[in-house]
Protein backbone atom coordinates (compact mmCIF):
# COMPACT_ATOMS: atom_id res chain seq x y z
CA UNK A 1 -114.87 -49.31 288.89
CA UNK A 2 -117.54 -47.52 291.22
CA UNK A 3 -115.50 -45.36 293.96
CA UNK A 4 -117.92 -44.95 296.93
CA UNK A 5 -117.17 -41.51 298.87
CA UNK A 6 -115.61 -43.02 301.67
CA UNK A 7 -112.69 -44.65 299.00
CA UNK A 8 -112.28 -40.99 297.50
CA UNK A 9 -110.48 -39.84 301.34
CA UNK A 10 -107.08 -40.50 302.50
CA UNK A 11 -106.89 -43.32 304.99
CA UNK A 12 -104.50 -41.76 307.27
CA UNK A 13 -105.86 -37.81 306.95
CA UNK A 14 -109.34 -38.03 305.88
CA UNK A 15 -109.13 -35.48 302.92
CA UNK A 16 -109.29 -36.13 299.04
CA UNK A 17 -107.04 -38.31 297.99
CA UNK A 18 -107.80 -37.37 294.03
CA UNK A 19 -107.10 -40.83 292.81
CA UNK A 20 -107.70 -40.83 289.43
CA UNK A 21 -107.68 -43.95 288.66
CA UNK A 22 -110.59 -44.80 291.22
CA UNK A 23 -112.75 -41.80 288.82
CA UNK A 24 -112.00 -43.91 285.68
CA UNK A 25 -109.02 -42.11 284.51
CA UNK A 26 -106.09 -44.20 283.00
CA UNK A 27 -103.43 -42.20 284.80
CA UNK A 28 -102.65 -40.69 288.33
CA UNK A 29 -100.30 -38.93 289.98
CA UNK A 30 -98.83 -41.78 291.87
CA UNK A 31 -97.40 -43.38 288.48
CA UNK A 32 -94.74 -40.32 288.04
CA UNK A 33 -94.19 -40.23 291.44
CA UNK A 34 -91.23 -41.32 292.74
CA UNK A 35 -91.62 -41.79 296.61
CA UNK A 36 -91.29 -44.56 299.31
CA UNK A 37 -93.18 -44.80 301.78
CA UNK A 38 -91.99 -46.38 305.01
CA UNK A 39 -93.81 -49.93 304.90
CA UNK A 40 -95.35 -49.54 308.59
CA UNK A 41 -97.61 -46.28 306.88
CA UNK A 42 -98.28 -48.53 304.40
CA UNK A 43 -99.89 -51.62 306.72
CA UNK A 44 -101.55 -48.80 308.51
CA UNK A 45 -103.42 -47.49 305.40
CA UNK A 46 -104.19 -51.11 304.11
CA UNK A 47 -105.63 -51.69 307.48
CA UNK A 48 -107.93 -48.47 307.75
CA UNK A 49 -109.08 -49.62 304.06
CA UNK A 50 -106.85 -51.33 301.24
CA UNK A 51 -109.16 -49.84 298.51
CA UNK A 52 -108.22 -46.38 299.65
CA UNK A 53 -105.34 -44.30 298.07
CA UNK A 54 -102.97 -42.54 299.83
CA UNK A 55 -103.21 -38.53 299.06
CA UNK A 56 -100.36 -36.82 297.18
CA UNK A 57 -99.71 -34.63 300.44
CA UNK A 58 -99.19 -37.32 302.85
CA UNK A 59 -97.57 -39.38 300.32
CA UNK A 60 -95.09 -36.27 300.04
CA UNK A 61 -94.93 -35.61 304.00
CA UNK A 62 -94.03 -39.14 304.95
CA UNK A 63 -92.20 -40.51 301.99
CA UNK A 64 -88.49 -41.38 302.36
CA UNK A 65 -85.94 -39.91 300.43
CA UNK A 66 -85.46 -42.03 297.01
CA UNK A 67 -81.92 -43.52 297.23
């Protein structure tokens, strides 16, 4: 899978989002993680670019607590 720099950024801050799996790596963070993320962040991001990853720190600043 090529990553193009614009897929490497967040969608909703613009930073890295480090996806590893995007730089050909068989694991990421995001598998251990155990987050949810309000669906309505998750539309927005699809709709700024569904082939770009959230990054670990916004996943972590706007995830709801795990029940």
């Amino acid at each position: 899978m090529t990553t193009t720099a614009k897929q490497s950024l967040c969608p909703l801050c613009a930073d890295a989002n480090h996806c590893a799996q995007a730089q050909g790596q068989s694991h990421c963070w995001c598998m251990d993680a155990e987050l949810q993320l309000p669906p309505a962040l998750l539309e927005l991001a699809r709709e700024v670019d569904p082939r770009r990853c959230i990054c670990e720190s916004c996943a972590r600043r706007y995830a709801n607590p795990a029940p």
